[in-house]
PDB file of N, CA and C in Angstrom:
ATOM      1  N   UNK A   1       0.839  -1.177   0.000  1.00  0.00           N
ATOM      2  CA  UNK A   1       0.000   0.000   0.000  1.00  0.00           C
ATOM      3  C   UNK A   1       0.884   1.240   0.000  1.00  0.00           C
ATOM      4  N   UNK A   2       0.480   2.286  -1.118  1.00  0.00           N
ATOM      5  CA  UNK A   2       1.597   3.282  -0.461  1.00  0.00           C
ATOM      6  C   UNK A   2       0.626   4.839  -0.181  1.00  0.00           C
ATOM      7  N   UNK A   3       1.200   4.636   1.056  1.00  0.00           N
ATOM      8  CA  UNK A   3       0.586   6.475   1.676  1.00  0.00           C
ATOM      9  C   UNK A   3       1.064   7.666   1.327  1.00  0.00           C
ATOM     10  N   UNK A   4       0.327   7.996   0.194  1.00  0.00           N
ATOM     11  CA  UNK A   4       0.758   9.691  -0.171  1.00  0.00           C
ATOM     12  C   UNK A   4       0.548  10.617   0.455  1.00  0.00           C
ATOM     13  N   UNK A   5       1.481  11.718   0.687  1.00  0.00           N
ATOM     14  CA  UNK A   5       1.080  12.535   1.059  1.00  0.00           C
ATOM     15  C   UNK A   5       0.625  13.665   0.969  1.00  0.00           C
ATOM     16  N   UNK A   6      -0.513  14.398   1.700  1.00  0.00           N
ATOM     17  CA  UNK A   6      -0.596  15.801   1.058  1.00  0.00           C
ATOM     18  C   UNK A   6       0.204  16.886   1.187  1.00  0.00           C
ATOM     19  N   UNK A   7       0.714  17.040   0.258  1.00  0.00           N
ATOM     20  CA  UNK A   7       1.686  18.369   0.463  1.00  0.00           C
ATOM     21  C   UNK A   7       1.319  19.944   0.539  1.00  0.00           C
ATOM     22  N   UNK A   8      -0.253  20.013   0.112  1.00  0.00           N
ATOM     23  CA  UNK A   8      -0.843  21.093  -0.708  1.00  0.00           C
ATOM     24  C   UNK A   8      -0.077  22.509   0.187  1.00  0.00           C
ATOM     25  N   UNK A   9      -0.366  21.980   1.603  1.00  0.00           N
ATOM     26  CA  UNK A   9      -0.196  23.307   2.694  1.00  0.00           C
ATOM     27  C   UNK A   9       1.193  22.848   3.543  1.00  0.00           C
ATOM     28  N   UNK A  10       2.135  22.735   3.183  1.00  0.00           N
ATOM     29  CA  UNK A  10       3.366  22.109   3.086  1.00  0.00           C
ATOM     30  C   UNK A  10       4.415  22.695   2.520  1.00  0.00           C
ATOM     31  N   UNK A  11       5.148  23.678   2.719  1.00  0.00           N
ATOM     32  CA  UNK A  11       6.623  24.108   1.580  1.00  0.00           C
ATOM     33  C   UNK A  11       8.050  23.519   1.695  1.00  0.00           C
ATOM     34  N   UNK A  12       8.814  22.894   0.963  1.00  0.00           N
ATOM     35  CA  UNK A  12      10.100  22.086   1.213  1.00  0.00           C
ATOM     36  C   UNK A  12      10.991  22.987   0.770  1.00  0.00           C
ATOM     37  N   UNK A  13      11.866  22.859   1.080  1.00  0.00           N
ATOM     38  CA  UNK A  13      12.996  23.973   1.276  1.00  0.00           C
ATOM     39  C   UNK A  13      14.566  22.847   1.087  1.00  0.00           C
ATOM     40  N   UNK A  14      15.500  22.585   0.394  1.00  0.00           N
ATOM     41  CA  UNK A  14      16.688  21.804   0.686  1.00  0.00           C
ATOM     42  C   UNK A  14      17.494  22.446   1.459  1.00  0.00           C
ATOM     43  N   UNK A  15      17.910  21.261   2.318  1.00  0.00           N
ATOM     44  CA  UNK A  15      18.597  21.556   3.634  1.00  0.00           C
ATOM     45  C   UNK A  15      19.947  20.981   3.519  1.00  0.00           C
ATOM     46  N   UNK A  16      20.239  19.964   2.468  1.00  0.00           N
ATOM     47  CA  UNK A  16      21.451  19.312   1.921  1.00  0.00           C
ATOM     48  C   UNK A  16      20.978  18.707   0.507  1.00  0.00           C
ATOM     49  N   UNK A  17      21.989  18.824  -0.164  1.00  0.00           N
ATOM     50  CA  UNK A  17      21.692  18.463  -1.662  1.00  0.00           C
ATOM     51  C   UNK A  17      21.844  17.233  -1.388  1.00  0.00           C
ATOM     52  N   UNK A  18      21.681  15.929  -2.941  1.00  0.00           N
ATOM     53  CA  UNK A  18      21.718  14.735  -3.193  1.00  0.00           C
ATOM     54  C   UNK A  18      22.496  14.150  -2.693  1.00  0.00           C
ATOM     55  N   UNK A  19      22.499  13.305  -2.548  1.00  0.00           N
ATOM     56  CA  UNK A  19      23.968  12.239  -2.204  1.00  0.00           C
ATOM     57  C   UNK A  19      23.251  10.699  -2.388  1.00  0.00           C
ATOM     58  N   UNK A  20      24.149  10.056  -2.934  1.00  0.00           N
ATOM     59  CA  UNK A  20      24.239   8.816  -3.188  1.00  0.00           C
ATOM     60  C   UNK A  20      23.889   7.471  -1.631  1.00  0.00           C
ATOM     61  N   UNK A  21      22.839   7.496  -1.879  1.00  0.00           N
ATOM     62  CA  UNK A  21      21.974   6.658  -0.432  1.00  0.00           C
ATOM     63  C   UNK A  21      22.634   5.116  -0.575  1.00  0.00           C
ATOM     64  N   UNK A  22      23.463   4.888   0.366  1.00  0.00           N
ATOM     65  CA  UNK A  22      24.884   4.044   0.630  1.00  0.00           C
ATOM     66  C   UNK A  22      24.197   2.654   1.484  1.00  0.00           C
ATOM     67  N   UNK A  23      24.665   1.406   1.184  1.00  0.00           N
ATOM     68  CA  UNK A  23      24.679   0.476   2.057  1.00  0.00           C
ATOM     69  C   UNK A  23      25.734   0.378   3.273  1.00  0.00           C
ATOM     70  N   UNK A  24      25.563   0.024   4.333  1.00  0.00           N
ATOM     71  CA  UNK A  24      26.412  -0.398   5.667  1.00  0.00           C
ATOM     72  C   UNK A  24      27.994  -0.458   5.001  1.00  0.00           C
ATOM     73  N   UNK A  25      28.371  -1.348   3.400  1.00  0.00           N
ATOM     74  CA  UNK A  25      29.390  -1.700   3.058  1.00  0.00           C
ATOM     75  C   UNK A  25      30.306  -0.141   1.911  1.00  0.00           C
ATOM     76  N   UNK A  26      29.049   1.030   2.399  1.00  0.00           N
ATOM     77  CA  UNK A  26      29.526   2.315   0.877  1.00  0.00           C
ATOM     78  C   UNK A  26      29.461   2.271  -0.065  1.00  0.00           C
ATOM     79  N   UNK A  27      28.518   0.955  -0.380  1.00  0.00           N
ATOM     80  CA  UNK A  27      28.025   0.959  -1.665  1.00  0.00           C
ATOM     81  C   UNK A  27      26.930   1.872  -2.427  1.00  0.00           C
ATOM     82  N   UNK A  28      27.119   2.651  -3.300  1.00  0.00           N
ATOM     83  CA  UNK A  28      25.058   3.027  -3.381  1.00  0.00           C
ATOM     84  C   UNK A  28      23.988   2.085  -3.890  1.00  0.00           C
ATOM     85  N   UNK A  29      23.236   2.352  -2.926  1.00  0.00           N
ATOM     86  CA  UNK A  29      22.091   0.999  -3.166  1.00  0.00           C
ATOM     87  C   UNK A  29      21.107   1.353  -4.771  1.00  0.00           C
ATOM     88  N   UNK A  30      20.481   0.587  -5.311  1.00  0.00           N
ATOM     89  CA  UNK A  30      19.465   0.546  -5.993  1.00  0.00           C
ATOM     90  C   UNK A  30      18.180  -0.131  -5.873  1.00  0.00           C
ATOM     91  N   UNK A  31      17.034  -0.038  -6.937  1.00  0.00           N
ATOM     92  CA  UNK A  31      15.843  -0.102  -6.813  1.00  0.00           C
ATOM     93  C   UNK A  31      15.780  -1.419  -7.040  1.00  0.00           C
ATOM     94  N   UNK A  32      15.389  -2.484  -6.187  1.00  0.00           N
ATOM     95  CA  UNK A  32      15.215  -4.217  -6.381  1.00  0.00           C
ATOM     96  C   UNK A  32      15.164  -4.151  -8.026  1.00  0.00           C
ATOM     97  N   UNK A  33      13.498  -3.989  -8.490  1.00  0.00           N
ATOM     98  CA  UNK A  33      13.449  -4.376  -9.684  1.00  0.00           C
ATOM     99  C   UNK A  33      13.820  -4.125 -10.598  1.00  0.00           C
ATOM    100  N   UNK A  34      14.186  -2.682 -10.986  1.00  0.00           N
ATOM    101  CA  UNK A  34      14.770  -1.857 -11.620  1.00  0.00           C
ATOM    102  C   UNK A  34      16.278  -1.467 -11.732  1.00  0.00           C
ATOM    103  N   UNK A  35      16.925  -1.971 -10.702  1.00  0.00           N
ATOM    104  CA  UNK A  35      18.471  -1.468 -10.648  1.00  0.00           C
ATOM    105  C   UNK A  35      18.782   0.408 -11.041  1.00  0.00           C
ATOM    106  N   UNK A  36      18.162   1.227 -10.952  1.00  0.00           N
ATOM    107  CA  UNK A  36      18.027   2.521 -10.883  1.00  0.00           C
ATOM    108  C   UNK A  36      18.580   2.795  -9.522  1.00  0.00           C
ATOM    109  N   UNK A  37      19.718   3.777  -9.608  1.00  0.00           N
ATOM    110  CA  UNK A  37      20.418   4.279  -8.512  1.00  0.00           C
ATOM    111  C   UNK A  37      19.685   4.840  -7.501  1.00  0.00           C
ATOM    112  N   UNK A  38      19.835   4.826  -6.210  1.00  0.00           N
ATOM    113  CA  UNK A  38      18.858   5.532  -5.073  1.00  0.00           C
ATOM    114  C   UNK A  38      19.628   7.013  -4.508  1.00  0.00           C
ATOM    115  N   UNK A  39      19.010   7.973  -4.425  1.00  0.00           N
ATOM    116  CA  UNK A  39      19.650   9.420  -3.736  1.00  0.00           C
ATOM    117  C   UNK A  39      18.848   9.778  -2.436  1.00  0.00           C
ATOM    118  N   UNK A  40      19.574  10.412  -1.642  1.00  0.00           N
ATOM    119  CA  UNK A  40      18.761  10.879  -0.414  1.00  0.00           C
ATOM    120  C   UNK A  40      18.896  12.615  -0.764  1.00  0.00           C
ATOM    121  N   UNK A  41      17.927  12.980  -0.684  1.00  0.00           N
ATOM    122  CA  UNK A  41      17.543  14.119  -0.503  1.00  0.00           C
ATOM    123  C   UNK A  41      17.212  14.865   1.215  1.00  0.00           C
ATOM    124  N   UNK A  42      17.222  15.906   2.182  1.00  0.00           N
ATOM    125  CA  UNK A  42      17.047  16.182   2.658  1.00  0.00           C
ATOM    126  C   UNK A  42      16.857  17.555   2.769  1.00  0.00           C
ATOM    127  N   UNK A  43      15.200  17.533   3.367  1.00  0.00           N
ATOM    128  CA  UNK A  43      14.350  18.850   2.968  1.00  0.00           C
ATOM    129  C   UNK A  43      14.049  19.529   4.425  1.00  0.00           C
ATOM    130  N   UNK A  44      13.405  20.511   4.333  1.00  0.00           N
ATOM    131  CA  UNK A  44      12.922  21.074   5.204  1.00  0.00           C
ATOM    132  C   UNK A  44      11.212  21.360   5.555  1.00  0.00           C
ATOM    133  N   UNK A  45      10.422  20.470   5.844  1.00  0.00           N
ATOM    134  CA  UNK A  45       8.940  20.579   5.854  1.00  0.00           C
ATOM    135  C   UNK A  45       8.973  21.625   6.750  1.00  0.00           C
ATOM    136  N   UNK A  46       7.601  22.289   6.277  1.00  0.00           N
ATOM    137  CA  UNK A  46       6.736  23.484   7.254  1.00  0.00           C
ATOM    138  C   UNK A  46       5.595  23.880   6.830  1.00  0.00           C
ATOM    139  N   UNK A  47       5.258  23.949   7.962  1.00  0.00           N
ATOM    140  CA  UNK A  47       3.439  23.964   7.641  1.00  0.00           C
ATOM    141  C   UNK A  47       3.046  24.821   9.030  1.00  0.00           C
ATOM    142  N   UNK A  48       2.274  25.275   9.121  1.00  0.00           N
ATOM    143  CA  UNK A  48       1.207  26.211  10.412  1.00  0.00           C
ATOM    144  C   UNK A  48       2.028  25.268  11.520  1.00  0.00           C
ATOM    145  N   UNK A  49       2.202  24.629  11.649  1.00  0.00           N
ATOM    146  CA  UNK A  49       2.796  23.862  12.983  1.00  0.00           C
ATOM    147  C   UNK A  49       3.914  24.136  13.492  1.00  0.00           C
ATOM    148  N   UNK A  50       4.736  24.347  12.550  1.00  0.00           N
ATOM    149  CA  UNK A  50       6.298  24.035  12.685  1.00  0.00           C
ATOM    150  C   UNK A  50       7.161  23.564  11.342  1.00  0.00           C
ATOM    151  N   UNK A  51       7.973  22.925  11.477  1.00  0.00           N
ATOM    152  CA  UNK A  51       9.293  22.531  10.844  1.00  0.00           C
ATOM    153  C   UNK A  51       9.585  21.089  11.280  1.00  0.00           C
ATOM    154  N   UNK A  52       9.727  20.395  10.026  1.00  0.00           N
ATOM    155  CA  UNK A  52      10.498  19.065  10.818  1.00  0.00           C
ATOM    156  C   UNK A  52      11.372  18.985   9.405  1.00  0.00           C
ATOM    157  N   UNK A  53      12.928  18.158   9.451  1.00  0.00           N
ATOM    158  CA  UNK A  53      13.644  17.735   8.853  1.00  0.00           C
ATOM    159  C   UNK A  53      13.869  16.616   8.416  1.00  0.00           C
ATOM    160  N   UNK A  54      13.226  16.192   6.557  1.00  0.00           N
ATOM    161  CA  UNK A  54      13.035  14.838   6.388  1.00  0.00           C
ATOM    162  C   UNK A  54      13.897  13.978   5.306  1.00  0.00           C
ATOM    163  N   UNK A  55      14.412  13.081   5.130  1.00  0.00           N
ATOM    164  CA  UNK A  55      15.387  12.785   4.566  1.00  0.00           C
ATOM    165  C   UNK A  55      14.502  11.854   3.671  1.00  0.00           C
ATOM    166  N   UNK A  56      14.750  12.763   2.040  1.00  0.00           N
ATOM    167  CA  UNK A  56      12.958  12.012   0.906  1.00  0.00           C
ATOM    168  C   UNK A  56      14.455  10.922   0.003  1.00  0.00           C
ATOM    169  N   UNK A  57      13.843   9.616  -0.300  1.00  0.00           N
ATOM    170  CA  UNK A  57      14.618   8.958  -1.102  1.00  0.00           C
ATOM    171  C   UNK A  57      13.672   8.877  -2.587  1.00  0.00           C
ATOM    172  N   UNK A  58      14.891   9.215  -3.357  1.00  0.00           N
ATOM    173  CA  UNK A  58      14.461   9.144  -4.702  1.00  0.00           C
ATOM    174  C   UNK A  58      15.053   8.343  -6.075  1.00  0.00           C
ATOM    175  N   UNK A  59      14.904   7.652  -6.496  1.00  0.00           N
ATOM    176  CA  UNK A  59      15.455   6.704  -7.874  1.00  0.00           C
ATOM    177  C   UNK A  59      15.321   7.083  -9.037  1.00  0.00           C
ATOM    178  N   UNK A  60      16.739   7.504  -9.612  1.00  0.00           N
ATOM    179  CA  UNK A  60      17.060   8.623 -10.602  1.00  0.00           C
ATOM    180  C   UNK A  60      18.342   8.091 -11.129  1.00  0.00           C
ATOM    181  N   UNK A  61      18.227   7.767 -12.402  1.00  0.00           N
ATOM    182  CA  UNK A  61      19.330   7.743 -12.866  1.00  0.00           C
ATOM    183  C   UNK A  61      20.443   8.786 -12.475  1.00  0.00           C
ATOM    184  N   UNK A  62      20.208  10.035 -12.004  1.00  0.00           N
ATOM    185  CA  UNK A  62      21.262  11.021 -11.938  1.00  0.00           C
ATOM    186  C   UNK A  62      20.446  11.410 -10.774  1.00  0.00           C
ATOM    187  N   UNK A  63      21.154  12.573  -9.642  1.00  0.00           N
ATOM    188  CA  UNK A  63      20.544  13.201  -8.563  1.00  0.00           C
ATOM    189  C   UNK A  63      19.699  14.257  -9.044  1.00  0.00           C
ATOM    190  N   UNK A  64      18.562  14.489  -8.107  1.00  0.00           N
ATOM    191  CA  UNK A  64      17.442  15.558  -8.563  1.00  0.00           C
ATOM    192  C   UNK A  64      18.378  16.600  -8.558  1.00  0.00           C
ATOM    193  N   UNK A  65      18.469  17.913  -9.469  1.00  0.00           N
ATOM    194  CA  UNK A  65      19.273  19.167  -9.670  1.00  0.00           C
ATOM    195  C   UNK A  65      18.375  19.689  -8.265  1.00  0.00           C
ATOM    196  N   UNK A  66      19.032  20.045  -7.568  1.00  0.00           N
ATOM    197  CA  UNK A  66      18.485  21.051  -6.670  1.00  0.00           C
ATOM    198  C   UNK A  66      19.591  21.373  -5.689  1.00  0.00           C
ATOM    199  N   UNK A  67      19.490  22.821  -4.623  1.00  0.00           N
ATOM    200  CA  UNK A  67      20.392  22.976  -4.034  1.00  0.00           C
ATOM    201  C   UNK A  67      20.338  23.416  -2.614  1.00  0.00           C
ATOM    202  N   UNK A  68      21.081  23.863  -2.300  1.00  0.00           N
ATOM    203  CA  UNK A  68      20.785  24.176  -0.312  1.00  0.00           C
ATOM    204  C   UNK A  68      19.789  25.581  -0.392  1.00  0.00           C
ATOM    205  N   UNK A  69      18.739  25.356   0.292  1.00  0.00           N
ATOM    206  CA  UNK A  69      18.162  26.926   0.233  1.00  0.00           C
ATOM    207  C   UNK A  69      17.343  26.908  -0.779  1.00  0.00           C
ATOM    208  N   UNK A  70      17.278  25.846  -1.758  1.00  0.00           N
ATOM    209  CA  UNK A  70      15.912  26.109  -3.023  1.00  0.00           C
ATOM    210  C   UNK A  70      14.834  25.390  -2.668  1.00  0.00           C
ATOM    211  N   UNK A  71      13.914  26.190  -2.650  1.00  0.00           N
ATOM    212  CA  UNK A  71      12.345  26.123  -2.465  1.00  0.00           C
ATOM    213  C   UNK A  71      11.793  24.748  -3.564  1.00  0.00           C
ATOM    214  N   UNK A  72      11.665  23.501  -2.640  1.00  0.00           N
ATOM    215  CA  UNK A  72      11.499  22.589  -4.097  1.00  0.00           C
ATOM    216  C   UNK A  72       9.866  22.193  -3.516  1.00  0.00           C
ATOM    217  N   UNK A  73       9.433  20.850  -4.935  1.00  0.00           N
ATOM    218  CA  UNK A  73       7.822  19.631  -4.636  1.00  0.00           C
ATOM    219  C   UNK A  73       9.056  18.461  -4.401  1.00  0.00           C
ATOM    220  N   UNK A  74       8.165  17.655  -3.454  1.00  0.00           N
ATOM    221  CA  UNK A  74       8.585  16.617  -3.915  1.00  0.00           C
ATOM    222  C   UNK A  74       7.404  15.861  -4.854  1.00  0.00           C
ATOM    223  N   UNK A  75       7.687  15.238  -5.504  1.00  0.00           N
ATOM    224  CA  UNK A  75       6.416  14.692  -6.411  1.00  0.00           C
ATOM    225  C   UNK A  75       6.225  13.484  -5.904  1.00  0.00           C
ATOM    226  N   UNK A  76       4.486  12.866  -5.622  1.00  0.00           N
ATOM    227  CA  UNK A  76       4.353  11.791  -5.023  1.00  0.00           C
ATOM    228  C   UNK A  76       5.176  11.296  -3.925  1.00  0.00           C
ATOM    229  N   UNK A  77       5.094  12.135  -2.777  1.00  0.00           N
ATOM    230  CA  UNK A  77       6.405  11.669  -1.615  1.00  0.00           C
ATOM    231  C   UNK A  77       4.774  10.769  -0.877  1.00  0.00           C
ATOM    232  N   UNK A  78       5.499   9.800  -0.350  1.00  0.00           N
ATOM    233  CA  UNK A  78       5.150   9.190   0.254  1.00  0.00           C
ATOM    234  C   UNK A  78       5.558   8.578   1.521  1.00  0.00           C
ATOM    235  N   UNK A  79       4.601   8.005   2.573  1.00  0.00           N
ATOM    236  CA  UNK A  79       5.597   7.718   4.092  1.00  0.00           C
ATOM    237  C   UNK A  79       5.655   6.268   4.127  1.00  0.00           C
ATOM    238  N   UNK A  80       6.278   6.122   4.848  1.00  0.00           N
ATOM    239  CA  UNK A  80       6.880   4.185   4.343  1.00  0.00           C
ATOM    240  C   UNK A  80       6.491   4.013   6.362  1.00  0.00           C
ATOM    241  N   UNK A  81       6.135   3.322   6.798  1.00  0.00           N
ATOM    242  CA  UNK A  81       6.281   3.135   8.239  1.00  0.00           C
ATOM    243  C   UNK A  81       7.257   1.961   8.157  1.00  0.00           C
ATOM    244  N   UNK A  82       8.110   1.841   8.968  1.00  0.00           N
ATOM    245  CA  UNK A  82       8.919   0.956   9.281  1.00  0.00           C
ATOM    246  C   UNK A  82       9.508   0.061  10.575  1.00  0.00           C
ATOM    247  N   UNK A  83       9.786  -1.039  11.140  1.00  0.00           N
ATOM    248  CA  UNK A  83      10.117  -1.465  12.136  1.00  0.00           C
ATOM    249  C   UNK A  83      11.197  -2.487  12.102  1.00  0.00           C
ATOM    250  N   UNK A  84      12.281  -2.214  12.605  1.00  0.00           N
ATOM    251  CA  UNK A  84      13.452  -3.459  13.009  1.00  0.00           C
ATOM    252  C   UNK A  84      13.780  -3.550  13.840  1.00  0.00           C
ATOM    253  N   UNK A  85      14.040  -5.086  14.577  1.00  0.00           N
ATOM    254  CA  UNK A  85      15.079  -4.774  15.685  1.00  0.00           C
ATOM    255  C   UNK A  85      14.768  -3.958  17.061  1.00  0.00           C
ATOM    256  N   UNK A  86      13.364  -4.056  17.433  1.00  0.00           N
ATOM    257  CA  UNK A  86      12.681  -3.046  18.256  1.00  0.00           C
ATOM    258  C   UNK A  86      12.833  -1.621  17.837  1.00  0.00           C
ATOM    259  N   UNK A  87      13.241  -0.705  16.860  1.00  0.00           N
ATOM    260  CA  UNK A  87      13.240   0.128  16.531  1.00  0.00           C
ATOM    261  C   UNK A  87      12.098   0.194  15.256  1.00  0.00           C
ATOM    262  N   UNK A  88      11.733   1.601  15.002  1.00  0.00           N
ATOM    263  CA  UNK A  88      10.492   1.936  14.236  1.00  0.00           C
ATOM    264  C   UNK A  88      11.012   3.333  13.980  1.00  0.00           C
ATOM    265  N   UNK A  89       9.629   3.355  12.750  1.00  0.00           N
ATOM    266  CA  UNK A  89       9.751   5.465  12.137  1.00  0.00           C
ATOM    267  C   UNK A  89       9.316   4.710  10.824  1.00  0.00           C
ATOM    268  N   UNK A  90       9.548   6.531  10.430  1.00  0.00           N
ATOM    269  CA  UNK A  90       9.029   6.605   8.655  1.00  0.00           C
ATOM    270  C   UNK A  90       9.776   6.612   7.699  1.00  0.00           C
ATOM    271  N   UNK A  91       9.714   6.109   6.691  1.00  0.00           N
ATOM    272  CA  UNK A  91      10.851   6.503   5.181  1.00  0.00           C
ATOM    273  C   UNK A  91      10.221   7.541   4.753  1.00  0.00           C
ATOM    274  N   UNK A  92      10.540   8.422   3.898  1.00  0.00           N
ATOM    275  CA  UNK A  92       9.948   8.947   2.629  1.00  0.00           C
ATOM    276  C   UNK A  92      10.532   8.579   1.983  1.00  0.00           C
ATOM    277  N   UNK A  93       9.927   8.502   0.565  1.00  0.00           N
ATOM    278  CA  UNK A  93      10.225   8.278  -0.712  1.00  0.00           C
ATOM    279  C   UNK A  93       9.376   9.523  -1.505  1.00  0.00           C
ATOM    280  N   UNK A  94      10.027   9.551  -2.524  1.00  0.00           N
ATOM    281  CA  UNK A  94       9.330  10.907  -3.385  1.00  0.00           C
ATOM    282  C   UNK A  94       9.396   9.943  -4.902  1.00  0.00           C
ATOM    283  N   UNK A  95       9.075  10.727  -6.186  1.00  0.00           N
ATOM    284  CA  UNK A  95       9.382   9.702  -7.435  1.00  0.00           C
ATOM    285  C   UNK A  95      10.472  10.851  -7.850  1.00  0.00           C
ATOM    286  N   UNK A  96       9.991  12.260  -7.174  1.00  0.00           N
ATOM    287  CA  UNK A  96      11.082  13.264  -7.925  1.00  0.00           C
ATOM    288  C   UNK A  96      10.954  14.190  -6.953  1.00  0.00           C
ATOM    289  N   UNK A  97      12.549  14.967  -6.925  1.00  0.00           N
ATOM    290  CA  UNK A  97      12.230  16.311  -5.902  1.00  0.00           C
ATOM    291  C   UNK A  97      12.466  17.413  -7.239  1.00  0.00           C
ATOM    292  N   UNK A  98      11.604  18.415  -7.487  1.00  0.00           N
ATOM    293  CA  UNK A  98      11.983  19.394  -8.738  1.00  0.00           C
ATOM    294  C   UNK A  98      11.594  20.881  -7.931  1.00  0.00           C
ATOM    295  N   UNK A  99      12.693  21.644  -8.314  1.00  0.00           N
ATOM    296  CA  UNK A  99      12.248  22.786  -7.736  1.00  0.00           C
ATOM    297  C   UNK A  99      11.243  23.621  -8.099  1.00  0.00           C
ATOM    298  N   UNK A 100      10.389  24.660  -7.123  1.00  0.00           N
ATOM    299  CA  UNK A 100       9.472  25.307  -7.363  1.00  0.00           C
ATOM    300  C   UNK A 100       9.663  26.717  -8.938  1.00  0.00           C
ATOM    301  N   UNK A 101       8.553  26.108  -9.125  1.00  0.00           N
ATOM    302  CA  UNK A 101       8.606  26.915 -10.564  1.00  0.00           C
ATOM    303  C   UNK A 101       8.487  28.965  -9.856  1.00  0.00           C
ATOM    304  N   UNK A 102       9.697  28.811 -10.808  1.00  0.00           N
ATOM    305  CA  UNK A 102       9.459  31.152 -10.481  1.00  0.00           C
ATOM    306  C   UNK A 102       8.686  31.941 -11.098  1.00  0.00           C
ATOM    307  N   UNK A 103       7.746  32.594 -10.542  1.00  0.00           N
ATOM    308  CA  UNK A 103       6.610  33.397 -10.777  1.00  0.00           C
ATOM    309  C   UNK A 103       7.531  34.767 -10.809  1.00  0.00           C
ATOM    310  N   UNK A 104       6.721  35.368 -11.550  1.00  0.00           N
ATOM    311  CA  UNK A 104       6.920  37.502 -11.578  1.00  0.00           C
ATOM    312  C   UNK A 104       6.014  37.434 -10.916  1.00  0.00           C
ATOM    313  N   UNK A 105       6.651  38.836  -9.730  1.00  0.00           N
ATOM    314  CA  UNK A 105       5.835  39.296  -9.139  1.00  0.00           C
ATOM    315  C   UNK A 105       5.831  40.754  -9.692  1.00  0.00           C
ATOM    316  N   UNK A 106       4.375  41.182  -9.414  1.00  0.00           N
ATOM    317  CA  UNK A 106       3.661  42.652  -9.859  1.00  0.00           C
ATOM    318  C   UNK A 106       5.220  43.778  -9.543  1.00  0.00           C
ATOM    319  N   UNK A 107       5.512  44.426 -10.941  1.00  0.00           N
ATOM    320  CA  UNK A 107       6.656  45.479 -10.636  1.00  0.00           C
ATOM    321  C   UNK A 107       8.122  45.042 -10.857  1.00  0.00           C
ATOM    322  N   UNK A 108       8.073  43.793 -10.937  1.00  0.00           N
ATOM    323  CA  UNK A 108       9.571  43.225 -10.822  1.00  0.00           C
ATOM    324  C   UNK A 108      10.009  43.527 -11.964  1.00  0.00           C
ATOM    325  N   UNK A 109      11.521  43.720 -11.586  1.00  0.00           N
ATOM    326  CA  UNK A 109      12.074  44.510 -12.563  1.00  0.00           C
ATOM    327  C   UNK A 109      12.018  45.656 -12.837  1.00  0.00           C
ATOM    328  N   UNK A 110      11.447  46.536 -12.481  1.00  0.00           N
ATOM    329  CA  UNK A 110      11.031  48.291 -12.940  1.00  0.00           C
ATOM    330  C   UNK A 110      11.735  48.957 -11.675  1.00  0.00           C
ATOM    331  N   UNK A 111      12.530  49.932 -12.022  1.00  0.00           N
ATOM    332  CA  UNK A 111      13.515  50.357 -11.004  1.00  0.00           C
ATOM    333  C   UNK A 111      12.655  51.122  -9.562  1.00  0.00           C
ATOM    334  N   UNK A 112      12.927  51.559  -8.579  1.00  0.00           N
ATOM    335  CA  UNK A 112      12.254  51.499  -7.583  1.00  0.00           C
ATOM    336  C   UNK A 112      11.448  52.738  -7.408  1.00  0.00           C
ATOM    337  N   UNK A 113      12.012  53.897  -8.315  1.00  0.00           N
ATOM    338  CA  UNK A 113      11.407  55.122  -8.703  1.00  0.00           C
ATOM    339  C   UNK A 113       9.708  54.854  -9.671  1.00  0.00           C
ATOM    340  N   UNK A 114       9.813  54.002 -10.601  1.00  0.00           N
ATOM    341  CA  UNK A 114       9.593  53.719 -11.318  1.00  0.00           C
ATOM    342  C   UNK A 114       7.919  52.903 -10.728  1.00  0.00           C
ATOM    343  N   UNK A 115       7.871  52.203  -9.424  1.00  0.00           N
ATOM    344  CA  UNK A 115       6.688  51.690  -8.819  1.00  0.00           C
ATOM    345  C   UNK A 115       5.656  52.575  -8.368  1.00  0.00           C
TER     346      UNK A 115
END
């Protein structure tokens, strides 16, 4: 089953760019069926509540372009619940992290006399 999430009222923010999501041995892992490389992404959620810091995994031939400080979606992130070993928590997974598209705002660009 996979639990999507709503992001609608949600803004992600990168808090560390891509990196190559490693096995115990420093290997980078891939996707069972697919053999498609795995990246960890780590974002910054916030919403009316607060802030929490979530580490989204994504399978990409290459790392999502994005950088520290850019306002990104993740597309289809989803929460994985998990348990080992008496320990528990959530994965995310995303299918893509792409950054937020840039809007003009009213005036931009026109020198400051000029508004």
């Amino acid at each position: 089953m996979r639990l999507l999430i709503d992001t609608s009222r949600v803004s992600f923010t990168v808090g560390r760019e891509a990196d190559a999501k490693k096995d115990q041995n420093g290997v980078q892992r891939v996707e069972r069926n697919t053999n498609i490389p795995m990246w960890s992404v780590q974002l910054v959620a916030m919403d009316d509540g607060g802030a929490e810091v979530i580490t989204v995994t994504v399978a990409a031939p290459q790392p999502p372009k994005v950088s520290v400080g850019q306002p990104v979606i993740p597309i289809a992130l989803q929460a994985i619940p998990w348990a080992q070993n008496g320990r528990n928590g959530v994965a995310y997974r995303a299918t893509d992290v792409k950054p937020v598209p840039a809007t003009k705002s009213a005036g931009a660009g026109a020198p400051a006399g000029d508004k």
